[in-house]
PDB file of N, CA and C in Angstrom:
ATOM      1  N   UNK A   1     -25.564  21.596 -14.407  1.00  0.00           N
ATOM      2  CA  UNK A   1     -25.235  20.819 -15.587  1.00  0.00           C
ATOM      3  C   UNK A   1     -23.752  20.903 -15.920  1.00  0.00           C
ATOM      4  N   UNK A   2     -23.378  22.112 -15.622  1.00  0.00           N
ATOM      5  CA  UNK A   2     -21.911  22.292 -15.885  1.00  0.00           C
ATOM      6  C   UNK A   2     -20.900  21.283 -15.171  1.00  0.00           C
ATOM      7  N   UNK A   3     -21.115  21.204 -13.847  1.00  0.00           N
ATOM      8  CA  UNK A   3     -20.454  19.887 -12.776  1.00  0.00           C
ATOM      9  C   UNK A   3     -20.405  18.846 -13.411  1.00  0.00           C
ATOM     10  N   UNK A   4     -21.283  18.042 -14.395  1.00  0.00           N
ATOM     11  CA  UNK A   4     -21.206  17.133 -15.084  1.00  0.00           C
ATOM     12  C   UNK A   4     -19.640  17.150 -16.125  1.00  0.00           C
ATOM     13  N   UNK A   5     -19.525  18.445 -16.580  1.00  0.00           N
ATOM     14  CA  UNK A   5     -18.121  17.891 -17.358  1.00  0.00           C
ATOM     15  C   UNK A   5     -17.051  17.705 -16.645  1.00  0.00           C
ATOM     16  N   UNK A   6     -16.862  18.302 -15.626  1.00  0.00           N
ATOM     17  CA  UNK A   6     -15.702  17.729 -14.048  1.00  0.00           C
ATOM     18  C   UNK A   6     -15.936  16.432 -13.660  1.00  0.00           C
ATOM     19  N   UNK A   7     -16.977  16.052 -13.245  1.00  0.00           N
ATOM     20  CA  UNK A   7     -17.663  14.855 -12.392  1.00  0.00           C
ATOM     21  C   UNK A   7     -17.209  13.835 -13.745  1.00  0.00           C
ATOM     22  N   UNK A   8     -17.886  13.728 -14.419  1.00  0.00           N
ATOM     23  CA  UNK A   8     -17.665  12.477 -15.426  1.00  0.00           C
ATOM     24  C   UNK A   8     -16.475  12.291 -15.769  1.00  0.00           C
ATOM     25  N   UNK A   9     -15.628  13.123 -16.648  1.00  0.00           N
ATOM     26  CA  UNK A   9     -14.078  12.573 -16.366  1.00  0.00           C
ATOM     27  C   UNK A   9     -13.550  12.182 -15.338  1.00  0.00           C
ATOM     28  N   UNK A  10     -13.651  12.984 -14.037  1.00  0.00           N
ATOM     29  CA  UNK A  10     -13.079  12.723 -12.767  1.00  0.00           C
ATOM     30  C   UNK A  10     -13.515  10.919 -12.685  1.00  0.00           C
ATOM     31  N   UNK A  11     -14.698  10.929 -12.750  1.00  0.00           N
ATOM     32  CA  UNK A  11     -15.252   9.205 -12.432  1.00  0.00           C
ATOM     33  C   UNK A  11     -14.785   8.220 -13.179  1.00  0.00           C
ATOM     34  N   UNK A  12     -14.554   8.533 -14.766  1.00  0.00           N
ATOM     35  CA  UNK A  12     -14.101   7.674 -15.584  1.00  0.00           C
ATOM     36  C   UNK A  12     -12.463   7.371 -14.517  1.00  0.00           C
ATOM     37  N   UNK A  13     -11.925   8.559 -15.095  1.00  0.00           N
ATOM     38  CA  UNK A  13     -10.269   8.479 -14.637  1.00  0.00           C
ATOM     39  C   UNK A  13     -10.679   7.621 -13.430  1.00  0.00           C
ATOM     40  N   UNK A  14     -10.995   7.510 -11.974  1.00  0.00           N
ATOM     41  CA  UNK A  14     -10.949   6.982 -10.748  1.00  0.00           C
ATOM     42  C   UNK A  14     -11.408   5.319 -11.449  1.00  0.00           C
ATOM     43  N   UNK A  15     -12.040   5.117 -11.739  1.00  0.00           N
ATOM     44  CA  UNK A  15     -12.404   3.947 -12.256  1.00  0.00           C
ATOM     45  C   UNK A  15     -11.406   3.305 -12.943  1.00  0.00           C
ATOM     46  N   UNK A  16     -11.098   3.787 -13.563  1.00  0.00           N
ATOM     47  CA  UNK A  16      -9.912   3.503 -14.920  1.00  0.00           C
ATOM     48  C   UNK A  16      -8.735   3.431 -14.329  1.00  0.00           C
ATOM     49  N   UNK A  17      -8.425   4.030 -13.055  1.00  0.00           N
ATOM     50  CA  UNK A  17      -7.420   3.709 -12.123  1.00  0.00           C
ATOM     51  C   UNK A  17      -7.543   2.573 -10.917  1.00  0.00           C
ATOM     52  N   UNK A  18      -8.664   2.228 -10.911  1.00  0.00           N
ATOM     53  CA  UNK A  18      -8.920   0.978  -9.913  1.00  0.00           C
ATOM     54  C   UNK A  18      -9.159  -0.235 -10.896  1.00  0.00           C
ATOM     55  N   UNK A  19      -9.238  -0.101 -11.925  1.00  0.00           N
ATOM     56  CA  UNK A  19      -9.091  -1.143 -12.743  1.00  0.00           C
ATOM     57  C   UNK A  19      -7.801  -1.681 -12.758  1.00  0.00           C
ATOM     58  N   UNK A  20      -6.723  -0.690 -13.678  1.00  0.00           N
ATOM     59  CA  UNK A  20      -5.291  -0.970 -13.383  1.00  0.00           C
ATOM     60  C   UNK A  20      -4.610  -1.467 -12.162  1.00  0.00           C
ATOM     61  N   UNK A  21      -5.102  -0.957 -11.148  1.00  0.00           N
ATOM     62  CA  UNK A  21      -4.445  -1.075  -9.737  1.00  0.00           C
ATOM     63  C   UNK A  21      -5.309  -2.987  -9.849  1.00  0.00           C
ATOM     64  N   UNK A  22      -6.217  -3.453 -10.013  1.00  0.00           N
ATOM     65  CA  UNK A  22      -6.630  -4.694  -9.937  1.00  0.00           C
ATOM     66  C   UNK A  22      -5.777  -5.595 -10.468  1.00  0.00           C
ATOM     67  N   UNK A  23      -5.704  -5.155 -11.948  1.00  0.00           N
ATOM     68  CA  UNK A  23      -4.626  -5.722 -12.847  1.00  0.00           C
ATOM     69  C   UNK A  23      -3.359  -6.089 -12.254  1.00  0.00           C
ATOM     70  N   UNK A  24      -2.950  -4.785 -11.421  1.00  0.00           N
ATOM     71  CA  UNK A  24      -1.531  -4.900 -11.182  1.00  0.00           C
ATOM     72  C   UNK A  24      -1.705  -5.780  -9.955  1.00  0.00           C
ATOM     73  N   UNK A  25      -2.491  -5.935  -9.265  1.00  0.00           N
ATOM     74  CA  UNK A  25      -1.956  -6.822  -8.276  1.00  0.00           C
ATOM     75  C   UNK A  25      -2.256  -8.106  -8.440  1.00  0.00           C
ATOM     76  N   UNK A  26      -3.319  -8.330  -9.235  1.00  0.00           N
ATOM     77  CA  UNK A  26      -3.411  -9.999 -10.265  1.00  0.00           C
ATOM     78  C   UNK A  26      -2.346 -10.598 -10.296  1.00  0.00           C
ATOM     79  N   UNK A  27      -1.566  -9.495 -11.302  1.00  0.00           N
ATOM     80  CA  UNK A  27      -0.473  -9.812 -11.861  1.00  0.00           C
ATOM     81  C   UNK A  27       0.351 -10.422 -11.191  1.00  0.00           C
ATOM     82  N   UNK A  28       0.813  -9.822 -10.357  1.00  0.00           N
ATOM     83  CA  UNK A  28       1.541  -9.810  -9.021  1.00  0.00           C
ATOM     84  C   UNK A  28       1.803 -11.187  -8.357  1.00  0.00           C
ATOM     85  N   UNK A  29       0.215 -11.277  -8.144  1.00  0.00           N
ATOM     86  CA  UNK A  29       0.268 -12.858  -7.865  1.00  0.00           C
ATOM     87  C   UNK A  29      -0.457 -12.641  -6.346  1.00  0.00           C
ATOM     88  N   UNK A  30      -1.246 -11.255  -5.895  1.00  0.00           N
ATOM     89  CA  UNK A  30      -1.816 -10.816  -4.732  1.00  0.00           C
ATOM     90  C   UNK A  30      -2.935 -11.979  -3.994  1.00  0.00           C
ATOM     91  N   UNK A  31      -4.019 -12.425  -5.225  1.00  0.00           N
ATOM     92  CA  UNK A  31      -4.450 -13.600  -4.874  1.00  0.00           C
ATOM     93  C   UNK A  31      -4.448 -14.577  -4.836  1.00  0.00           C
ATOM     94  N   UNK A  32      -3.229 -15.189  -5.519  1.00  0.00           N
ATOM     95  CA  UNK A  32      -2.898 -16.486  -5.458  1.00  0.00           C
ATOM     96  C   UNK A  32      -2.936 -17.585  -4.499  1.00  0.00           C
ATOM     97  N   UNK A  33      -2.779 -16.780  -3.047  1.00  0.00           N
ATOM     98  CA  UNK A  33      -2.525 -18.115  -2.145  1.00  0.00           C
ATOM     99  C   UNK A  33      -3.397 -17.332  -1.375  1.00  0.00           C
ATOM    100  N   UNK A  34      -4.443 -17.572  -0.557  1.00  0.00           N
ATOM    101  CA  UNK A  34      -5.696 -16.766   0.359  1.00  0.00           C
ATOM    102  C   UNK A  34      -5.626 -17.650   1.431  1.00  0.00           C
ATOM    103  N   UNK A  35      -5.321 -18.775   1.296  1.00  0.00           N
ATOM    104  CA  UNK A  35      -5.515 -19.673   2.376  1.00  0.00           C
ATOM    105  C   UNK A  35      -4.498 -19.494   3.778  1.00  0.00           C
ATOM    106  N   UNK A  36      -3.008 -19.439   2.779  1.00  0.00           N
ATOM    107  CA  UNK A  36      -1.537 -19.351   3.621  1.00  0.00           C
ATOM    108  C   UNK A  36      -1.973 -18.569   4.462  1.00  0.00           C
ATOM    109  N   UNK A  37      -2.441 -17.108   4.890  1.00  0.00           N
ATOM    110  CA  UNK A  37      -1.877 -16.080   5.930  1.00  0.00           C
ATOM    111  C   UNK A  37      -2.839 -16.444   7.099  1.00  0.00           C
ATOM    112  N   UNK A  38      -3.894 -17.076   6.968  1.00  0.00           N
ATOM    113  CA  UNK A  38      -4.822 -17.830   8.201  1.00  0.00           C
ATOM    114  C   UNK A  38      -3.892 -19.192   8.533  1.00  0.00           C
ATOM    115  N   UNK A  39      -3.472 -19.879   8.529  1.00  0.00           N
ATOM    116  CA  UNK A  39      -2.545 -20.456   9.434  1.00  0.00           C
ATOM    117  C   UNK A  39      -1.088 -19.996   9.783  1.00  0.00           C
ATOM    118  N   UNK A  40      -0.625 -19.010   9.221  1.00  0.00           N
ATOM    119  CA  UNK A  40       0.439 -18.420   9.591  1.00  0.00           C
ATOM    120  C   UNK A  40       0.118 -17.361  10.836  1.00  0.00           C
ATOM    121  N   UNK A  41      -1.016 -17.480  11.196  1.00  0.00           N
ATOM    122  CA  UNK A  41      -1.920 -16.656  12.352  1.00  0.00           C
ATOM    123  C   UNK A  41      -1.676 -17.899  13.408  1.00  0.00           C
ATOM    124  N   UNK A  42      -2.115 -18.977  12.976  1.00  0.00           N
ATOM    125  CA  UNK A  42      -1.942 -20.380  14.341  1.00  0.00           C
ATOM    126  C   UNK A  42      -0.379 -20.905  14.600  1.00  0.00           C
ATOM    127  N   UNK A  43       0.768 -20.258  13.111  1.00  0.00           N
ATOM    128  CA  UNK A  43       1.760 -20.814  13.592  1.00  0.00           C
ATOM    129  C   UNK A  43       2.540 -19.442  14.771  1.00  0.00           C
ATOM    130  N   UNK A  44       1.882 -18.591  14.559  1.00  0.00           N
ATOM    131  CA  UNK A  44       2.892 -17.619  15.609  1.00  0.00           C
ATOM    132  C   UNK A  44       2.275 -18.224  16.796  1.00  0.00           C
ATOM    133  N   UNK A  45       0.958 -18.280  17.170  1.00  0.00           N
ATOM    134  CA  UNK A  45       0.192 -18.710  18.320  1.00  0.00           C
ATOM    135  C   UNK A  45       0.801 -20.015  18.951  1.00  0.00           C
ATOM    136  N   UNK A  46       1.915 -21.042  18.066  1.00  0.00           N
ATOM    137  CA  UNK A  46       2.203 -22.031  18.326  1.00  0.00           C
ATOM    138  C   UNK A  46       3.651 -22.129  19.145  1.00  0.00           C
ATOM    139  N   UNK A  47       4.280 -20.855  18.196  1.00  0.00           N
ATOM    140  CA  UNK A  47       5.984 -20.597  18.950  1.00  0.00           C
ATOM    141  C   UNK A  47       6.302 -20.090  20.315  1.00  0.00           C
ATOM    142  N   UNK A  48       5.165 -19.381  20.685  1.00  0.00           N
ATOM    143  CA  UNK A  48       4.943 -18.732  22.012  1.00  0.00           C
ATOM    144  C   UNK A  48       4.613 -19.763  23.083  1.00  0.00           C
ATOM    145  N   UNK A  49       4.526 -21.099  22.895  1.00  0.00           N
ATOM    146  CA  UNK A  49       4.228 -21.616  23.766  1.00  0.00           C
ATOM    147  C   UNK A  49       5.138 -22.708  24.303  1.00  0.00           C
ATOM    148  N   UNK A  50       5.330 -23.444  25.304  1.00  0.00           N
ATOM    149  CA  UNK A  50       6.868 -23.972  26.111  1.00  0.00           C
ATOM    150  C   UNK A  50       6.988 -25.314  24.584  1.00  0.00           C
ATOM    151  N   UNK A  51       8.343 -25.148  24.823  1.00  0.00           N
ATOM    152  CA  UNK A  51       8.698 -26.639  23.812  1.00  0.00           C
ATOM    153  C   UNK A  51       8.834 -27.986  24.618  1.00  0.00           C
ATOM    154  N   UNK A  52       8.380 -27.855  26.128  1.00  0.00           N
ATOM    155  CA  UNK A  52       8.823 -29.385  26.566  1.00  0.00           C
ATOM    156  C   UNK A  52       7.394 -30.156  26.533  1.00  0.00           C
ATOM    157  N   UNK A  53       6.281 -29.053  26.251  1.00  0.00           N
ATOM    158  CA  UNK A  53       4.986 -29.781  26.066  1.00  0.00           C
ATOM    159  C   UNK A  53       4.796 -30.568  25.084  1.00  0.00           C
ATOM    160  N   UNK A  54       4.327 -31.934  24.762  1.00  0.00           N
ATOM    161  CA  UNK A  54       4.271 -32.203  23.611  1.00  0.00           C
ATOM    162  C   UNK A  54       2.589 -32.035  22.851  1.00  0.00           C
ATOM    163  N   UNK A  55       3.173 -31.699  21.289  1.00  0.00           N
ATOM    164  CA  UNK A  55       1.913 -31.181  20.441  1.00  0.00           C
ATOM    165  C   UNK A  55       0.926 -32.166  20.733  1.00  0.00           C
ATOM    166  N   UNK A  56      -0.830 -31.643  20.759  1.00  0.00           N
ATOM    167  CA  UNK A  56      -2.005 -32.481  20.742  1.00  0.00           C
ATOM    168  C   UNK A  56      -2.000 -33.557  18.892  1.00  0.00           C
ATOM    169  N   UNK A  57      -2.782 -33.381  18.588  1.00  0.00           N
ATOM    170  CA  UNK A  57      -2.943 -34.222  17.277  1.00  0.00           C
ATOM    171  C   UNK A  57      -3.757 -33.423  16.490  1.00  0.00           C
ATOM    172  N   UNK A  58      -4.835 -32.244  17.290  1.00  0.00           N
ATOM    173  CA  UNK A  58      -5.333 -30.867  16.304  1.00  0.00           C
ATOM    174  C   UNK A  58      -3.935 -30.360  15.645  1.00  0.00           C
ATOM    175  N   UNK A  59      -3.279 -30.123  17.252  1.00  0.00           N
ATOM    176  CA  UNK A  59      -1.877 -29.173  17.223  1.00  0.00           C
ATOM    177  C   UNK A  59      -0.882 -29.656  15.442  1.00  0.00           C
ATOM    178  N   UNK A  60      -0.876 -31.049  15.705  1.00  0.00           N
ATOM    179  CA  UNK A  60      -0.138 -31.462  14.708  1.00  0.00           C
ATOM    180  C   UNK A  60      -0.547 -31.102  13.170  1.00  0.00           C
ATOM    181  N   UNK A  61      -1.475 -31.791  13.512  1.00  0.00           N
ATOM    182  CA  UNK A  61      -2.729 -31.419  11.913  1.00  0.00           C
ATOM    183  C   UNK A  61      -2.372 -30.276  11.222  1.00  0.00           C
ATOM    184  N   UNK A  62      -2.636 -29.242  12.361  1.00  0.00           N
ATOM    185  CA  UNK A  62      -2.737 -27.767  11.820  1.00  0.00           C
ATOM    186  C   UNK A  62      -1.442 -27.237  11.603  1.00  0.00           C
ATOM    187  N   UNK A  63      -0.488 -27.872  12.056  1.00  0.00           N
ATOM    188  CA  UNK A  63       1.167 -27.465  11.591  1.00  0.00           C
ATOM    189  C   UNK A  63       1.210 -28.426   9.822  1.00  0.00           C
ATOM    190  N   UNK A  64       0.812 -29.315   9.960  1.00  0.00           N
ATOM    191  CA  UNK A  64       1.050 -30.095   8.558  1.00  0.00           C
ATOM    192  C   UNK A  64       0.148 -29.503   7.684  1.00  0.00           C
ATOM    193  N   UNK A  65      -1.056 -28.701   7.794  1.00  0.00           N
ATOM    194  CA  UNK A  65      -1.766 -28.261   6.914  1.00  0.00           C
ATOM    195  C   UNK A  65      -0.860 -27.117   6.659  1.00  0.00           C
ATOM    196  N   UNK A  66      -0.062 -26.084   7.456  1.00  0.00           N
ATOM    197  CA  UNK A  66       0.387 -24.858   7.228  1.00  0.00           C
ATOM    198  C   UNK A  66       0.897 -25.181   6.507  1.00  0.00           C
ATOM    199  N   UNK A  67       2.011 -26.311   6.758  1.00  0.00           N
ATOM    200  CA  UNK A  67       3.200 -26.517   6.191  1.00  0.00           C
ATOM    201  C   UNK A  67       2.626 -26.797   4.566  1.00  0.00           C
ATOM    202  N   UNK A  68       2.021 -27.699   4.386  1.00  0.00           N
ATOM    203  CA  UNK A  68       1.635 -28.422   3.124  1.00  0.00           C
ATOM    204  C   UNK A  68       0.111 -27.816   2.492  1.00  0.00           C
ATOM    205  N   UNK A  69      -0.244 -26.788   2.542  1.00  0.00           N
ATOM    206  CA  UNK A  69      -1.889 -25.951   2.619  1.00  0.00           C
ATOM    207  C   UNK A  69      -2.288 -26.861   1.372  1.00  0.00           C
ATOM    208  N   UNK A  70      -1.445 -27.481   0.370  1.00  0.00           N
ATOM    209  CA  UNK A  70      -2.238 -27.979  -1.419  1.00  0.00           C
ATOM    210  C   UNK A  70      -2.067 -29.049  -1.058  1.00  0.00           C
ATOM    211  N   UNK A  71      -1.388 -29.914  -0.558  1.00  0.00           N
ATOM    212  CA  UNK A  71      -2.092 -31.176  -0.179  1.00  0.00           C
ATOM    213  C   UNK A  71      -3.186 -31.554   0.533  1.00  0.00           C
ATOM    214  N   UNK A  72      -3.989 -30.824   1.545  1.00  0.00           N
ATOM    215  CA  UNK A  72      -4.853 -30.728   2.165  1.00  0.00           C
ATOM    216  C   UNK A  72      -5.834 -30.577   1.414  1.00  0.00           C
ATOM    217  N   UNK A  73      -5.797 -29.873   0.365  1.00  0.00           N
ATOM    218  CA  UNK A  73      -6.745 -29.663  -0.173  1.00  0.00           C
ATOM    219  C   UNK A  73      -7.317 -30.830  -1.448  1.00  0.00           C
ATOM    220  N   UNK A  74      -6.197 -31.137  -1.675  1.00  0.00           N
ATOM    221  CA  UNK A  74      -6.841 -32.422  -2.280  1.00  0.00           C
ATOM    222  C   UNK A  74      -7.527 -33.498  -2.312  1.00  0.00           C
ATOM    223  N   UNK A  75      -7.541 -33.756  -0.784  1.00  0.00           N
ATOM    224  CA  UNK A  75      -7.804 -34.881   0.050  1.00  0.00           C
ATOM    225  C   UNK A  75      -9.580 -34.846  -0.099  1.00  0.00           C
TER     226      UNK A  75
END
């Protein structure tokens, strides 16, 4: 029974610190854009490859979506 007065503060405090830490990265602006870092995955995949080829029309798409991710979405 005694562990209970360690344990329960300890849990509040840890809690009460992952709350803040949520806050702070809200704030931040951490989730704001979720979409951007999945095509910034297809644009490295894109630089690695010869420039005398010319882009398909997926190829293109998916560079104009990177580029423009909130217009796409409107559509």
């Amino acid at each position: 029974m005694s562990v209970l007065y360690i344990a329960l503060p300890v849990a509040i405090l840890l809690a009460l610190a992952a709350v803040i830490a949520f806050v702070w990265t809200v704030s931040r602006g951490q989730y704001d854009d979720l979409d951007t870092p999945a095509f910034r995955m297809l644009e490295d995949d894109e630089r690695r490859r010869p420039r005398h080829r010319p882009a398909s029309e997926s190829e293109t798409s998916l560079r104009e979506e990177a580029d423009h991710p909130d217009d796409s979405r409107e559509q």
